[in-house]
N, C-alpha and C. Protein backbone atom coordinates (compact mmCIF):
# COMPACT_ATOMS: atom_id res chain seq x y z
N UNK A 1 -27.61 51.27 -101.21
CA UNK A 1 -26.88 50.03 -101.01
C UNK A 1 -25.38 50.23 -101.23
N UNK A 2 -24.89 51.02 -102.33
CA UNK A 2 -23.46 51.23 -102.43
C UNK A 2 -23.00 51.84 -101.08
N UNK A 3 -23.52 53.07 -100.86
CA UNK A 3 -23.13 53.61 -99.63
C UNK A 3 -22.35 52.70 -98.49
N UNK A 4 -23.76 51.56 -98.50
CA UNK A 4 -23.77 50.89 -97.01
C UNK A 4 -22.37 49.94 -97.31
N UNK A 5 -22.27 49.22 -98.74
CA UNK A 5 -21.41 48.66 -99.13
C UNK A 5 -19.95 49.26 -99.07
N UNK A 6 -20.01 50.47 -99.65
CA UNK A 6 -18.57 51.00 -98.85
C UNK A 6 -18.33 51.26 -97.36
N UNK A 7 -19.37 51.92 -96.89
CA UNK A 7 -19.44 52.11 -94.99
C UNK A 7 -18.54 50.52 -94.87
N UNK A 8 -18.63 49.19 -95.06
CA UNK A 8 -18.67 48.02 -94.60
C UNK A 8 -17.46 47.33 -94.85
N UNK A 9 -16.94 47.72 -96.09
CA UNK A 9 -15.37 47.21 -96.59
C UNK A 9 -14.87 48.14 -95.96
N UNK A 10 -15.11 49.56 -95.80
CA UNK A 10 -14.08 50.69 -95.14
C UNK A 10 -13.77 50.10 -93.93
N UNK A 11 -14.85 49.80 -93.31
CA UNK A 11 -15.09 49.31 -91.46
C UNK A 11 -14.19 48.16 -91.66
N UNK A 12 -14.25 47.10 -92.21
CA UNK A 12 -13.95 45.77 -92.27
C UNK A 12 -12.52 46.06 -92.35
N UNK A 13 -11.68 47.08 -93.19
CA UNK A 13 -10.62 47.49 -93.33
C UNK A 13 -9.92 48.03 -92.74
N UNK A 14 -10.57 48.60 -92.10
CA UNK A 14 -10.16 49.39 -90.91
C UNK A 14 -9.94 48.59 -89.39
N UNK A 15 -10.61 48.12 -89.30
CA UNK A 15 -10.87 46.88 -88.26
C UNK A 15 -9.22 45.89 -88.73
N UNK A 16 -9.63 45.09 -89.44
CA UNK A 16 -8.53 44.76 -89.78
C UNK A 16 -6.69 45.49 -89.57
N UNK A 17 -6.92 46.10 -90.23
CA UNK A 17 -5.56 46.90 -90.23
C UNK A 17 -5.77 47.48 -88.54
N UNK A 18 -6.36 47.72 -87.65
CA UNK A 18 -5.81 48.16 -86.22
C UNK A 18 -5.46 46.54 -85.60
N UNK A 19 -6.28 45.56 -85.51
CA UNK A 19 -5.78 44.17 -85.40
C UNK A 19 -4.53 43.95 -85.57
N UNK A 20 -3.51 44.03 -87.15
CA UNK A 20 -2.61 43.80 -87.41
C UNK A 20 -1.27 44.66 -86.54
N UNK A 21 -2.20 46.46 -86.66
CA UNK A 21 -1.36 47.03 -85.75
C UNK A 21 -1.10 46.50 -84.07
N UNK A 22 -2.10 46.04 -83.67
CA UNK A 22 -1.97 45.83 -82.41
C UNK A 22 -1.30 44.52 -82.58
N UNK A 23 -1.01 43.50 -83.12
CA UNK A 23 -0.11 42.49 -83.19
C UNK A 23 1.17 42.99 -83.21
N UNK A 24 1.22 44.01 -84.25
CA UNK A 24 2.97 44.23 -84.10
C UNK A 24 3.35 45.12 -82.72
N UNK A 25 2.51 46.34 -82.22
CA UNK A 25 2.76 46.49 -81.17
C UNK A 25 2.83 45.69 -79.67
N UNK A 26 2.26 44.45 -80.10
CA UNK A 26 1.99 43.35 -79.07
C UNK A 26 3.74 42.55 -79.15
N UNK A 27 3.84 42.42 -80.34
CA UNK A 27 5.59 41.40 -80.51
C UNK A 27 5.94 42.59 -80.54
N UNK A 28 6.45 43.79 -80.58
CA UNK A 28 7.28 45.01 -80.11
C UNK A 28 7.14 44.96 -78.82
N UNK A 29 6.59 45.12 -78.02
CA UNK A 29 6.19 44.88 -76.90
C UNK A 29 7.06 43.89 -75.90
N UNK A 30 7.12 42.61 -76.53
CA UNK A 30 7.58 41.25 -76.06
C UNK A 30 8.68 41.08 -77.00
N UNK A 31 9.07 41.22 -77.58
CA UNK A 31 10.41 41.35 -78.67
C UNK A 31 11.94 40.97 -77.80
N UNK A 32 12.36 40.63 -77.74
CA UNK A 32 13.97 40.39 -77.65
C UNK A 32 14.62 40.67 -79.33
N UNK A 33 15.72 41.64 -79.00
CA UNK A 33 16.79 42.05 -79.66
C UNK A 33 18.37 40.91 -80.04
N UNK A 34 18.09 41.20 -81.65
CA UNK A 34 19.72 40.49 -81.66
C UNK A 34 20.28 40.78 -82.89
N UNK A 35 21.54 41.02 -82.89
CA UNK A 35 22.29 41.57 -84.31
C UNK A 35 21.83 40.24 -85.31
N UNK A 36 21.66 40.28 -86.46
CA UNK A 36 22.10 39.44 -87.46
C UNK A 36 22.38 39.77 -88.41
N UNK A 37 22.83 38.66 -89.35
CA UNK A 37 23.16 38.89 -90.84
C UNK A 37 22.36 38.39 -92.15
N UNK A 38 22.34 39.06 -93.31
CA UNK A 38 21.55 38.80 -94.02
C UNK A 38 22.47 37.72 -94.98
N UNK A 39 21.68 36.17 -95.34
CA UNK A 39 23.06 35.31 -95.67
C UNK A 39 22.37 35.17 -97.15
N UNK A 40 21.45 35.57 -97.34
CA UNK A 40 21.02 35.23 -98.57
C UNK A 40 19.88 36.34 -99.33
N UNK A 41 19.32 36.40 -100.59
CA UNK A 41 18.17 36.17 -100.60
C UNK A 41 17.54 35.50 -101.34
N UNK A 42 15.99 35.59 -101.29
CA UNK A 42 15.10 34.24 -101.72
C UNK A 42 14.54 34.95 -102.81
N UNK A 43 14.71 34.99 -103.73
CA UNK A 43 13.63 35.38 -104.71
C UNK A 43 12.66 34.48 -104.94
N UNK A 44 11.46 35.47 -104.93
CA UNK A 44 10.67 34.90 -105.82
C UNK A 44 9.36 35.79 -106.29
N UNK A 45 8.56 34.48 -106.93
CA UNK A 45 7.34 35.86 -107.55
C UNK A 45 6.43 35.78 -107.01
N UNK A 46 5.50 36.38 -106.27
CA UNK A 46 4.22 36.66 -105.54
C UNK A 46 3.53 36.73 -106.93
N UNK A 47 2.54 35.84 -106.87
CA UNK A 47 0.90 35.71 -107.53
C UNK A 47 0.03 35.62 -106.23
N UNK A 48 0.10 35.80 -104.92
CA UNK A 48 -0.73 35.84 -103.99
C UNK A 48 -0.86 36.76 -103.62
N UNK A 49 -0.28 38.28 -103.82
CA UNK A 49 -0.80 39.10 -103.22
C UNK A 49 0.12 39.00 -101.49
N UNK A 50 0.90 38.63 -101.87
CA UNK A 50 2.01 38.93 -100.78
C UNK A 50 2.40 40.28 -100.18
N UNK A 51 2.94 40.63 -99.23
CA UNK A 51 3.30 42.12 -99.03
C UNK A 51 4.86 42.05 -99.58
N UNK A 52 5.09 42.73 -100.56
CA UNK A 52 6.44 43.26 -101.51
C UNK A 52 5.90 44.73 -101.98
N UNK A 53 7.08 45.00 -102.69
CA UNK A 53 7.17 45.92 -103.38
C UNK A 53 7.37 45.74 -104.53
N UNK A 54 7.19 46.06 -105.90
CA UNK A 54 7.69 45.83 -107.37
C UNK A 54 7.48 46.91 -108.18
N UNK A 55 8.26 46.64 -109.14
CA UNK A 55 7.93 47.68 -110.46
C UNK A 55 6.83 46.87 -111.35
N UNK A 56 6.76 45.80 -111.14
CA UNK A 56 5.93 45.00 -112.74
C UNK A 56 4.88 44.07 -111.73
N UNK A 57 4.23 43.96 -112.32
CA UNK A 57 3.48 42.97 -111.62
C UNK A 57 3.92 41.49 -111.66
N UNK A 58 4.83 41.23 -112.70
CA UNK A 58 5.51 39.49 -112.45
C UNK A 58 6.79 39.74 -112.32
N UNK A 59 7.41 40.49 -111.80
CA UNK A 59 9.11 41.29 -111.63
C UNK A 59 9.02 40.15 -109.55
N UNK A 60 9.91 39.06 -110.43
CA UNK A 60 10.61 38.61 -108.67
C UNK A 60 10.28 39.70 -107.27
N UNK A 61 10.37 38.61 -105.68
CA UNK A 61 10.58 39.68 -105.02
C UNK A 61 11.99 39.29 -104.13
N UNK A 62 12.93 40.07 -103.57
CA UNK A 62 13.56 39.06 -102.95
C UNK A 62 13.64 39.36 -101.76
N UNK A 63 13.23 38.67 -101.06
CA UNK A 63 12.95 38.45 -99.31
C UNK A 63 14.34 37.92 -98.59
N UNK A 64 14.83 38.73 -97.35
CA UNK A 64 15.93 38.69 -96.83
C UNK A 64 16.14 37.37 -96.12
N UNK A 65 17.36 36.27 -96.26
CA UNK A 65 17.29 35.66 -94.92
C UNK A 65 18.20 35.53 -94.36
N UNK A 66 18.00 35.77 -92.84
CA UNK A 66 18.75 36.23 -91.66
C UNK A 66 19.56 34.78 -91.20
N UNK A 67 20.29 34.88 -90.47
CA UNK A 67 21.09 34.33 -89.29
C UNK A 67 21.21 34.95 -88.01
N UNK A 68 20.50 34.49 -87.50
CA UNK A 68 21.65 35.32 -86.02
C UNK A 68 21.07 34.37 -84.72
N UNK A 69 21.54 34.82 -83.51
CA UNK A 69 21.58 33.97 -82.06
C UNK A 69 21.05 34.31 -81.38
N UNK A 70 20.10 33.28 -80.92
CA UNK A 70 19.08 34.18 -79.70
C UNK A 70 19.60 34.00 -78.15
N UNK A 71 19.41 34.62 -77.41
CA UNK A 71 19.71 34.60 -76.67
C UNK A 71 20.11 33.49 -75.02
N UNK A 72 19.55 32.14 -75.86
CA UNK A 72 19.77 30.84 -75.24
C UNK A 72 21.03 29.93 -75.84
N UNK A 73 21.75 30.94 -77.25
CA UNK A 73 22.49 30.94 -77.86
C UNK A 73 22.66 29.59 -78.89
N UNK A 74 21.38 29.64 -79.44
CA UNK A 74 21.15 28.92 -80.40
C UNK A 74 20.55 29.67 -81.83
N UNK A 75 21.60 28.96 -82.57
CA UNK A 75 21.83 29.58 -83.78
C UNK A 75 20.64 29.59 -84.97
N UNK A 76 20.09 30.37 -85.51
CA UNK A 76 18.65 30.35 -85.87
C UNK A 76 19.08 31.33 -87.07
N UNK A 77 17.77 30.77 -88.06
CA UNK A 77 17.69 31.36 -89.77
C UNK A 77 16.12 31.64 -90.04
N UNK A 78 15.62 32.69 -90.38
CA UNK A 78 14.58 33.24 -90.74
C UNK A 78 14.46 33.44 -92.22
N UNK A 79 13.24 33.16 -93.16
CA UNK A 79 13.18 34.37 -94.19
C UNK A 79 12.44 35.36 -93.45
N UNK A 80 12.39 36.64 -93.76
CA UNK A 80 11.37 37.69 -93.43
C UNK A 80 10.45 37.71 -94.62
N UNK A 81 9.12 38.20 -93.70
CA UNK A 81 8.03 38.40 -94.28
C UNK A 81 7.86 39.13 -95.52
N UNK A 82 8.56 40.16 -95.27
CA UNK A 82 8.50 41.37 -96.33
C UNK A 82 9.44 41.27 -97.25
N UNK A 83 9.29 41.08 -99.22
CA UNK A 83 10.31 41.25 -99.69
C UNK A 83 10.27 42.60 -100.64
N UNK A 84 11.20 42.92 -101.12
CA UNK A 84 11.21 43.75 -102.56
C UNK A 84 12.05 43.65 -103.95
N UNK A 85 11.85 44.50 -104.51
CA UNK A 85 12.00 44.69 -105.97
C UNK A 85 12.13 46.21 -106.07
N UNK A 86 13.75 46.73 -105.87
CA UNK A 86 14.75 46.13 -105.74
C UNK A 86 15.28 46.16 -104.33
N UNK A 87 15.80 45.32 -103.88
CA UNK A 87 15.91 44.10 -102.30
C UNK A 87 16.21 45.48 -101.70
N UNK A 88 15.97 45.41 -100.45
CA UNK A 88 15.50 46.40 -99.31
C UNK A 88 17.33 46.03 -98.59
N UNK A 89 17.65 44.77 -98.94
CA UNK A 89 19.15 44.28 -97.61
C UNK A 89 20.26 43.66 -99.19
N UNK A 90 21.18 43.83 -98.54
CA UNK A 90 22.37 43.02 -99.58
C UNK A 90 23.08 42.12 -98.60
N UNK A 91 23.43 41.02 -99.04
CA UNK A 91 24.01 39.95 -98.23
C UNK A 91 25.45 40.38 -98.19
N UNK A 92 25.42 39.51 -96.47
CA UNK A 92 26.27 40.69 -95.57
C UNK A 92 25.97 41.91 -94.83
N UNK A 93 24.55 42.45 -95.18
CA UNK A 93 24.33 43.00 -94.36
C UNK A 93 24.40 42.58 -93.07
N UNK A 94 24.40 43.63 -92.17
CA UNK A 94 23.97 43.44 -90.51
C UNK A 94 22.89 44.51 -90.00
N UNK A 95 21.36 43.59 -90.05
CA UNK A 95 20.05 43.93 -89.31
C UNK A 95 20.05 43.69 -87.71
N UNK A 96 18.96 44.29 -87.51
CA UNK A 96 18.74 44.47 -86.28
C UNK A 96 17.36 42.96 -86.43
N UNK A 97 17.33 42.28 -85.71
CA UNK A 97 16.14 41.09 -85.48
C UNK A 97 15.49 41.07 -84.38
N UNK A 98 14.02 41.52 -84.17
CA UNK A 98 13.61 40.95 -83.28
C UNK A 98 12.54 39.74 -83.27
N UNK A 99 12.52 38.61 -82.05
CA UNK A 99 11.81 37.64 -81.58
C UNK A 99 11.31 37.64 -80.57
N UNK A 100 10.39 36.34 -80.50
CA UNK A 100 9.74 36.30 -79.41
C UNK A 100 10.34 35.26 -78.10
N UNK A 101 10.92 35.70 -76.99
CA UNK A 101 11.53 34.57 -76.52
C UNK A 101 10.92 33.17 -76.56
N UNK A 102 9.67 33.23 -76.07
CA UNK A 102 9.29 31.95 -76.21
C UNK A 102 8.60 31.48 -77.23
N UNK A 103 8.80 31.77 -78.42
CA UNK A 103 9.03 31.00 -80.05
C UNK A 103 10.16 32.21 -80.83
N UNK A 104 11.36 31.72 -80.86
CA UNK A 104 12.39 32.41 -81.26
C UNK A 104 11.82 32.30 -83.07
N UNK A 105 11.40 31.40 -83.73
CA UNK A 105 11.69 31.39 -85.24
C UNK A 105 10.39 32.29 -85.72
N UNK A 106 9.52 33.10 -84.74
CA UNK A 106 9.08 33.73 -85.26
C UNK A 106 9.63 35.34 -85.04
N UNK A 107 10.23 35.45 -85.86
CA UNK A 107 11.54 36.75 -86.10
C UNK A 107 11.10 37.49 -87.24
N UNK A 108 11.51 38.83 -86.97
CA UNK A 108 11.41 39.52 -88.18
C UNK A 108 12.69 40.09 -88.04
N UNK A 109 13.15 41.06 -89.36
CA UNK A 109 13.93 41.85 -89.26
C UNK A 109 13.44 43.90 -88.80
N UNK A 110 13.79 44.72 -87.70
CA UNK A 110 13.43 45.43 -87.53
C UNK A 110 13.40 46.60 -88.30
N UNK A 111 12.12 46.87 -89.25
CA UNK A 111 12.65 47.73 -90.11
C UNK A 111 10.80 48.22 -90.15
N UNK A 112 10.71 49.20 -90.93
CA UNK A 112 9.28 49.57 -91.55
C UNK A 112 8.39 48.28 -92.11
N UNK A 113 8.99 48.07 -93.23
CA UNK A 113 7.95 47.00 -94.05
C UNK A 113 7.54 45.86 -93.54
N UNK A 114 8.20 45.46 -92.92
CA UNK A 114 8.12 44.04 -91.56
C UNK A 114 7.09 44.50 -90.48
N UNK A 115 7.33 45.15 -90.21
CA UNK A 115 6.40 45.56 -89.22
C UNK A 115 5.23 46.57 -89.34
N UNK A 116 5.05 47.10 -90.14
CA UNK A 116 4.02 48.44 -90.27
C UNK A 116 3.10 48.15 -91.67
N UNK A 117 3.61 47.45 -92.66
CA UNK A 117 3.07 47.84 -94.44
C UNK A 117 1.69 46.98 -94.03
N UNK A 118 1.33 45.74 -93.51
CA UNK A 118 0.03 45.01 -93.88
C UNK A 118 -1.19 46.10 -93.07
N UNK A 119 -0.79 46.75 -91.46
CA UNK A 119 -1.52 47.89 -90.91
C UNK A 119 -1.82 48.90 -91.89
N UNK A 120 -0.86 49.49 -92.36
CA UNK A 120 -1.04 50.56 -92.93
C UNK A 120 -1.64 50.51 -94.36
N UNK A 121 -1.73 49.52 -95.23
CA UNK A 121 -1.95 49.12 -96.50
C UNK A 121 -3.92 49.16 -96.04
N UNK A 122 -3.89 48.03 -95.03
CA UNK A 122 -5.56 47.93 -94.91
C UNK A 122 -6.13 48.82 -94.04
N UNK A 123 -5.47 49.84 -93.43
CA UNK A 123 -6.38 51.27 -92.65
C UNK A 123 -5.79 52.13 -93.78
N UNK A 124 -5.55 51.80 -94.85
CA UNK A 124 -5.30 53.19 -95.95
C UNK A 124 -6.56 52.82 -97.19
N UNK A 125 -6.76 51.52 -97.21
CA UNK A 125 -7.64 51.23 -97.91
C UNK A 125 -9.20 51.22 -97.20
N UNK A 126 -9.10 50.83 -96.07
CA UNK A 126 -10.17 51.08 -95.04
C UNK A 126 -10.75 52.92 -94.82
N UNK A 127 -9.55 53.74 -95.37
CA UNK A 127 -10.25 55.32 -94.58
C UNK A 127 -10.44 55.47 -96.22
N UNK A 128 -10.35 55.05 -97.48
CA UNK A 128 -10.37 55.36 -98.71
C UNK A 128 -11.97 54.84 -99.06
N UNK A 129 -12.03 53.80 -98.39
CA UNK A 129 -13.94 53.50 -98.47
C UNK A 129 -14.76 53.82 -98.06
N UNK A 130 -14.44 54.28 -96.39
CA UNK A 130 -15.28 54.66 -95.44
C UNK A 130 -15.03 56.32 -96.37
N UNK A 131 -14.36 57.12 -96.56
CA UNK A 131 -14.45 58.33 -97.18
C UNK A 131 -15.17 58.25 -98.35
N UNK A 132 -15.13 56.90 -99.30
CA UNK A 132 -16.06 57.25 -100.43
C UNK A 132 -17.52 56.91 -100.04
N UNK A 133 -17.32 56.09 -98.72
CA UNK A 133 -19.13 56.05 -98.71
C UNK A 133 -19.91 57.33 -97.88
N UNK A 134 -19.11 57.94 -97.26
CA UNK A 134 -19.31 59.31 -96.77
C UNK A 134 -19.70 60.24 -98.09
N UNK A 135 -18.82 60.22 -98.44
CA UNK A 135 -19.03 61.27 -100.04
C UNK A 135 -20.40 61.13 -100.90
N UNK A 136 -20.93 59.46 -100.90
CA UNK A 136 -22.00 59.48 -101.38
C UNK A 136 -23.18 59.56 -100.42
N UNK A 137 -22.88 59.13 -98.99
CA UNK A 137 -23.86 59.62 -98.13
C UNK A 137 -24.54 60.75 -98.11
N UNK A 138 -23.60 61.98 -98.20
CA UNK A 138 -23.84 63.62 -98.49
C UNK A 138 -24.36 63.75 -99.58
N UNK A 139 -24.08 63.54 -100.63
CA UNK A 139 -24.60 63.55 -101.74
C UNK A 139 -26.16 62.96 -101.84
N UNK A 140 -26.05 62.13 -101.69
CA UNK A 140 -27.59 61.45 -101.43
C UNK A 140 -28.66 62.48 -100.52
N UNK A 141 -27.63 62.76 -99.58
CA UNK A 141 -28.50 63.86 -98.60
C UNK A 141 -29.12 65.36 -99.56
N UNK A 142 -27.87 65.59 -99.65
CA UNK A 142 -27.92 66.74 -100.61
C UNK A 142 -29.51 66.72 -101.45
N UNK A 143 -29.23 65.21 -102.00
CA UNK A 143 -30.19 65.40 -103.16
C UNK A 143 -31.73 65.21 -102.53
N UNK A 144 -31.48 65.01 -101.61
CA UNK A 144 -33.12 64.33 -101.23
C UNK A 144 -33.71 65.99 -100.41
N UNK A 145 -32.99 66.86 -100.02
CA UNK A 145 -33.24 68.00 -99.35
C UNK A 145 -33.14 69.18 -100.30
């Protein structure tokens, strides 16, 4: 039963995390480009299990938020998805943003963690189960032969 139980979170994880990948390659895909600036950030503290980075487990995160103009030249403000501890942007920066033309406020800023960490977090945890239920699969084999 453990076996099958890891085979199933691995799969489930795995599954998952190519989903997420194929979303961001889907808005990469369809993406429109635009300079912006970073005018702020938002701190705060994830108790949900948010995608950040931290040193502590109750250590703030602070998530970037943008300004910039899309290309119908209307002036638009994002937080991004992804924050950290310690902040990934300093205000004043100038990011690269991409959107979707036809829903501009769903924007990210173009970087790794925005786009890649929720894929890669659940197909890293997905090949870490499916490998431990392999490990006891063999083993089990082992023992029965």
């Amino acid at each position: 039963m453990l076996t099958f139980g890891m085979f199933a979170v691995g799969a489930l994880c795995l599954v998952a995390g190519l989903i997420f990948a194929g979303v961001s390659v889907s808005f990469l895909t369809d993406a429109q480009r635009a300079r912006g600036t970073v005018v702020a950030l938002d701190w705060r503290e994830d108790h949900d299990g948010g995608s950040r980075t931290a040193h502590g487990d109750d250590a703030p995160a602070a998530y970037p938020v943008v300004e910039f103009t899309s290309a119908d030249g209307t002036p638009r403000k994002f937080r991004d998805s992804a924050g950290s501890n310690p902040p990934s942007y300093k205000v004043g920066e100038q990011v690269e943003v991409l959107y979707r033309p036809d829903a501009p406020e769903d924007a990210r800023i173009k970087g790794f963690l925005s786009l890649w960490l929720a894929p890669l977090i659940l197909g890293g945890i997905g090949l870490v189960f499916t490998g431990i239920g392999t490990g006891f699969a063999l083993a089990a084999r082992r023992r029965r032969t």
